[in-house]
Protein backbone atom coordinates (compact mmCIF):
# COMPACT_ATOMS: atom_id res chain seq x y z
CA UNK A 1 0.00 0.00 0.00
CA UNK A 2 1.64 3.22 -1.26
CA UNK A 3 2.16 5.85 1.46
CA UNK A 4 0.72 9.40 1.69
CA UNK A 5 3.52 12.18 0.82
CA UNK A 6 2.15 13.92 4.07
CA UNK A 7 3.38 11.30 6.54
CA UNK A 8 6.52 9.84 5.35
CA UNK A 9 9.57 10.91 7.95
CA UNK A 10 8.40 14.62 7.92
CA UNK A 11 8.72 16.84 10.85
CA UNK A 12 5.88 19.27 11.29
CA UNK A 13 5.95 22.75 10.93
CA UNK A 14 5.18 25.25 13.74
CA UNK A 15 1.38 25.34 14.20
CA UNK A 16 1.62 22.40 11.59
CA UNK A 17 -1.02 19.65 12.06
CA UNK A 18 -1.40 16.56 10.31
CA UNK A 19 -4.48 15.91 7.44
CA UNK A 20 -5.81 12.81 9.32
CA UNK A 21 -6.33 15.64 12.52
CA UNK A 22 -7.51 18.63 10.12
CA UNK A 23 -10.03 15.49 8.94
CA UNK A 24 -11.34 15.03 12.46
CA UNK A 25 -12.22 18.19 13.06
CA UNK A 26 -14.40 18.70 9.68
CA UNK A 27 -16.32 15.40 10.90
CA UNK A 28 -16.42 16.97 14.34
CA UNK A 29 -18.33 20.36 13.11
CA UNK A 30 -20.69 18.26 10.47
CA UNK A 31 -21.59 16.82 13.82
CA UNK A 32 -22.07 19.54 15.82
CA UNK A 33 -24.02 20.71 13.08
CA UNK A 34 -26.51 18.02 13.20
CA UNK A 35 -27.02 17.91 16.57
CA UNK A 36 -28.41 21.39 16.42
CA UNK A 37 -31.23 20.33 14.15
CA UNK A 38 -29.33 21.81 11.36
CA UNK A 39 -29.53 25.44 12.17
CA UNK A 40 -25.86 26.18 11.39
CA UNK A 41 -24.25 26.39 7.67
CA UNK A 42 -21.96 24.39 7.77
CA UNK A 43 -22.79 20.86 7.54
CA UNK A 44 -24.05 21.70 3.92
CA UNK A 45 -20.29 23.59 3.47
CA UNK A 46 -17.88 21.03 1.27
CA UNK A 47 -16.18 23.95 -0.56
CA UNK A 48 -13.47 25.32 1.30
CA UNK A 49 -13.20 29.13 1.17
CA UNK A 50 -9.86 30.61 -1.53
CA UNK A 51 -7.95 33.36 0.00
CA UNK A 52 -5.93 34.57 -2.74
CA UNK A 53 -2.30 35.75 -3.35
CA UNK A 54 -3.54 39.02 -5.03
CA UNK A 55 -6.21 39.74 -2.28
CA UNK A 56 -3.63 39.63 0.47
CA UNK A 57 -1.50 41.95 -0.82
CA UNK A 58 -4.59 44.25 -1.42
CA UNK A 59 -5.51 43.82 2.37
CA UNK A 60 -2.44 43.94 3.84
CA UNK A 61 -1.16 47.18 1.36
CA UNK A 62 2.85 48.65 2.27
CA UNK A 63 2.31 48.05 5.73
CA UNK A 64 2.39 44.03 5.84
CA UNK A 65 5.52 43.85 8.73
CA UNK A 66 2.21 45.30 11.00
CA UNK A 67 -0.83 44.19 9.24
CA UNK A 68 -3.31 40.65 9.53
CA UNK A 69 -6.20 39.35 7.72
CA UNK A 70 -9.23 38.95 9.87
CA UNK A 71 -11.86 36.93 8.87
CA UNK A 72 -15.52 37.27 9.64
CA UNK A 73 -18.27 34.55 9.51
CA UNK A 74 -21.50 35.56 8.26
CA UNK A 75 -25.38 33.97 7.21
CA UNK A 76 -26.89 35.03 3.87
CA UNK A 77 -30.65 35.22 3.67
CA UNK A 78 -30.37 31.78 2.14
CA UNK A 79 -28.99 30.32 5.54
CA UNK A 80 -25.44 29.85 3.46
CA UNK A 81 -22.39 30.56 5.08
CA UNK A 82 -20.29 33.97 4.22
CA UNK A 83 -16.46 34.70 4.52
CA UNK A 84 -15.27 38.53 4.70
CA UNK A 85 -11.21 39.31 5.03
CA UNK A 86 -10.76 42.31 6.23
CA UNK A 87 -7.15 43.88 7.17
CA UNK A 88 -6.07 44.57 10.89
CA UNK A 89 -3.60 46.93 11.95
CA UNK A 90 -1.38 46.23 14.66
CA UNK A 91 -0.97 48.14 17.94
CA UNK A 92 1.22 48.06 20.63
CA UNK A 93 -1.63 49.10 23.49
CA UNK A 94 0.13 50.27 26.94
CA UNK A 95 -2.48 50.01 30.16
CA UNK A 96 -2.95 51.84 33.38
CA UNK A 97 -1.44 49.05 35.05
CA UNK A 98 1.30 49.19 33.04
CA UNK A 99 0.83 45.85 30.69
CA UNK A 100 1.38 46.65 27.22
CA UNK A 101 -0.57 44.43 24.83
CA UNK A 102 -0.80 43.60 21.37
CA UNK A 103 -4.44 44.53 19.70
CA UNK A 104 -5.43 44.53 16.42
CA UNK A 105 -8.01 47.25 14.83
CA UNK A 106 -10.30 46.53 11.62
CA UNK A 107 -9.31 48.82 8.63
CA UNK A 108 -12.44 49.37 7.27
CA UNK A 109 -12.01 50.61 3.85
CA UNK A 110 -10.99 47.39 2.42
CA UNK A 111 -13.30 44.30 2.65
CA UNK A 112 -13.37 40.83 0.35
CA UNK A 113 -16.24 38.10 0.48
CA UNK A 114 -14.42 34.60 -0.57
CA UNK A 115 -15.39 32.10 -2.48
CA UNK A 116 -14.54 28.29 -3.33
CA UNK A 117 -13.28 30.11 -6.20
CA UNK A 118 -12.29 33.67 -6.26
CA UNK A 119 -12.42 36.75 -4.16
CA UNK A 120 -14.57 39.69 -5.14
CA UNK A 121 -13.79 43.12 -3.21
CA UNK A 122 -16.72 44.61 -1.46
CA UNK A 123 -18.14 48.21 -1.84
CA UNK A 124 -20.87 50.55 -1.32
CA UNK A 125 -24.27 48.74 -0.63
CA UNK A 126 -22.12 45.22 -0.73
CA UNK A 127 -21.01 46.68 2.56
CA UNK A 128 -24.15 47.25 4.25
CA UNK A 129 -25.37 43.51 2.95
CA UNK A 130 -22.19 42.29 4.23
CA UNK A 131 -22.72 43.40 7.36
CA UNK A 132 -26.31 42.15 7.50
CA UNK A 133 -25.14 38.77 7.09
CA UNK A 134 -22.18 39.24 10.08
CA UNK A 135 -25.42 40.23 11.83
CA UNK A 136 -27.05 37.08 11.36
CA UNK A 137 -24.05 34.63 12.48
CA UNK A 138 -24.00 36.98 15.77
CA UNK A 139 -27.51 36.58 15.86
CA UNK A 140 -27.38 32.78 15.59
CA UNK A 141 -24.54 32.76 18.21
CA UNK A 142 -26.73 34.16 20.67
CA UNK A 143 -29.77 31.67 19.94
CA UNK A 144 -27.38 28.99 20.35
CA UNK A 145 -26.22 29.38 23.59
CA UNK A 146 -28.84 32.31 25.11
CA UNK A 147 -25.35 34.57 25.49
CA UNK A 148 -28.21 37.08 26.69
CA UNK A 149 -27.53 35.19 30.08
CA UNK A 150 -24.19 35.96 29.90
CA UNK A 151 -22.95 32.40 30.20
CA UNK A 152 -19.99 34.25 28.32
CA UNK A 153 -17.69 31.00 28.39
CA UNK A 154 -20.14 29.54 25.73
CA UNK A 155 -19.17 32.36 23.00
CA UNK A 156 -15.81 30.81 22.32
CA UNK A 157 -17.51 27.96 20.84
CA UNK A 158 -18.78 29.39 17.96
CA UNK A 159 -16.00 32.60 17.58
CA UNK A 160 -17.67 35.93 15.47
CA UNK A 161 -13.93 35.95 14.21
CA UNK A 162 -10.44 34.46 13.34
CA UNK A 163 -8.05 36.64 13.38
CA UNK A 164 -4.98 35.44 11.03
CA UNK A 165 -1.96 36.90 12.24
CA UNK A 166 1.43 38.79 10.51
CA UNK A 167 4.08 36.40 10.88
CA UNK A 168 2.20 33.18 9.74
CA UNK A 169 0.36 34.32 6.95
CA UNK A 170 3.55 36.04 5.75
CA UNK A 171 5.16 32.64 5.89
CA UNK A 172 2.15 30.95 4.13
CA UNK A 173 1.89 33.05 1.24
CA UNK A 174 5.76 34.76 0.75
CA UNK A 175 8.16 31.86 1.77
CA UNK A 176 6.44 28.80 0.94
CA UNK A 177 5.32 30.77 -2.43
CA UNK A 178 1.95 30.06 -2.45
CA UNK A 179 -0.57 31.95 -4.79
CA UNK A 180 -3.40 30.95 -2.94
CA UNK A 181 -4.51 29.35 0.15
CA UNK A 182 -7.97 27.04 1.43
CA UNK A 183 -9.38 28.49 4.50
CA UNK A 184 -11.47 25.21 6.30
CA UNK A 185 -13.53 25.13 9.56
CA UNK A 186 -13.85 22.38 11.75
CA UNK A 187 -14.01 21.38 15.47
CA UNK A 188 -12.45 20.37 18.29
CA UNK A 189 -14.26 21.26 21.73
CA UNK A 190 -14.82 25.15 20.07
CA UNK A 191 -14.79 26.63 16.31
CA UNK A 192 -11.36 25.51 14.95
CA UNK A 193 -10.20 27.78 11.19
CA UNK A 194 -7.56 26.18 10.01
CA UNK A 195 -5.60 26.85 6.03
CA UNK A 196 -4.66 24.39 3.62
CA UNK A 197 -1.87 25.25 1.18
CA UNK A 198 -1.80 25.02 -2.49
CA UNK A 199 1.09 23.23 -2.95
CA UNK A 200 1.10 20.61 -5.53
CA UNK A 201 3.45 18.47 -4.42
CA UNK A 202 2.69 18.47 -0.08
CA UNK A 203 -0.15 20.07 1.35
CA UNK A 204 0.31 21.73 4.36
CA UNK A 205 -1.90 22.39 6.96
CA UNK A 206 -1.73 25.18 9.83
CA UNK A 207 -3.31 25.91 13.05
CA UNK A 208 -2.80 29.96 13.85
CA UNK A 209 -6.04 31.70 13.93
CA UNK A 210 -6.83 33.27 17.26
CA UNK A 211 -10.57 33.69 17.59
CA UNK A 212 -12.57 36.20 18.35
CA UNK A 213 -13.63 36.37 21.63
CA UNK A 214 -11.18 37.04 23.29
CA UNK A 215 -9.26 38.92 20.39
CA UNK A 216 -11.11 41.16 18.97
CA UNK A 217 -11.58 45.12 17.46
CA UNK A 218 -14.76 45.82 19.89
CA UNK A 219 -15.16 49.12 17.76
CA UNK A 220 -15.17 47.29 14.77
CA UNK A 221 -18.56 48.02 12.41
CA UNK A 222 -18.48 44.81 11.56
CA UNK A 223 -18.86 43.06 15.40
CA UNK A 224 -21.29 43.74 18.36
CA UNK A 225 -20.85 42.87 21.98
CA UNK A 226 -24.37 42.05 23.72
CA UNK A 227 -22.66 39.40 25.42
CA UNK A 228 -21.05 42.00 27.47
């Protein structure tokens, strides 16, 4: 029996998990799915999402040493899931009590819904519908787990964000030389976003996004809080 490329004496990469794992968690969502009488979008969801070459260097412009993607989950009116990438600025934040944290703030004037296939930049009233359908995943969120108790530690489950941050995407796309890369969701106790890369050869798959809650632009347009 001939061996996958993917396992043969190969030492994983930094956030680097192995296919059989990213597998597990697909199965694991499907599931979750299910089990909630099949009010979420995505055990219907086989494509994965394309985040292109071309429309990260449009998000992340002449500032990409300080600059992430951060992608948003939304429902259409047809109860189909919706991916925006939008580009986050990084901050070096310094608090009263003296902790200085790293936070990351939406840049609003740039905003891409992917597809299995493409990328097509957002603008005008594409904006406003865009945000409708962020609405409705926040919206389903809340249903889910009645947030309006403020059982807060159930929001991490199902995150309103991933946040994709500078040094590993940078990697992905500018040292590995990929022009595009597969953005999947699975799960594994909460929300899991993981990317596939397009190499022909060995697929890689990577394990980076930090969800939001807890890290997230609370200004952000494109988020709302009534958790809090």
């Amino acid at each position: 029996m001939k061996e996958n490329l993917d396992t043969i004496n190969r030492t994983l990469l930094p956030d680097e998990i192995e296919k059989n794992e990213a597998d597990l968690w697909v199965t694991e969502l499907k599931s979750s799915c299910r089990s909630e009488e099949g009010i979420l979008p995505f055990e219907q969801e086989e494509m994965p999402h394309v985040l292109t070459r071309d429309t990260y260097n449009s998000l992340v412009g002449e500032d990409p040493e300080n600059t992430a993607i951060r992608i948003y989950l939304g429902i259409d009116t047809d109860n189909t899931l919706c991916v925006y990438a939008v580009p986050a600025k990084k901050a070096l934040v310094k608090y009263p009590d003296g902790q200085i944290i790293e936070e990351y703030t939406d840049i609003t004037n740039k905003l891409y819904k992917l597809f299995p296939d493409r990328n097509i930049a957002v603008y005008d009233k594409g904006v406003y519908i865009a945000k409708q359908d962020m609405k409705r995943w926040q919206e389903k969120r809340k249903t889910l787990f009645n947030l309006d108790n403020k059982d807060f530690s159930y929001s991490f489950i199902y995150p309103v964000s991933m946040l994709f941050t500078i040094i590993e995407m940078e990697e992905v796309f500018n040292e590995e030389q990929n022009n595009y890369v597969e953005i999947h969701f699975g799960m594994q106790h909460s929300f899991k976003s993981f990317i596939k890369t397009s190499k022909r050869i060995r697929n890689h798959y990577f394990d980076f996004a930090r969800p939001c809650p807890p890290i997230c632009d609370k200004k952000s347009p494109y988020i709302t809080f009534s958790e809090e």
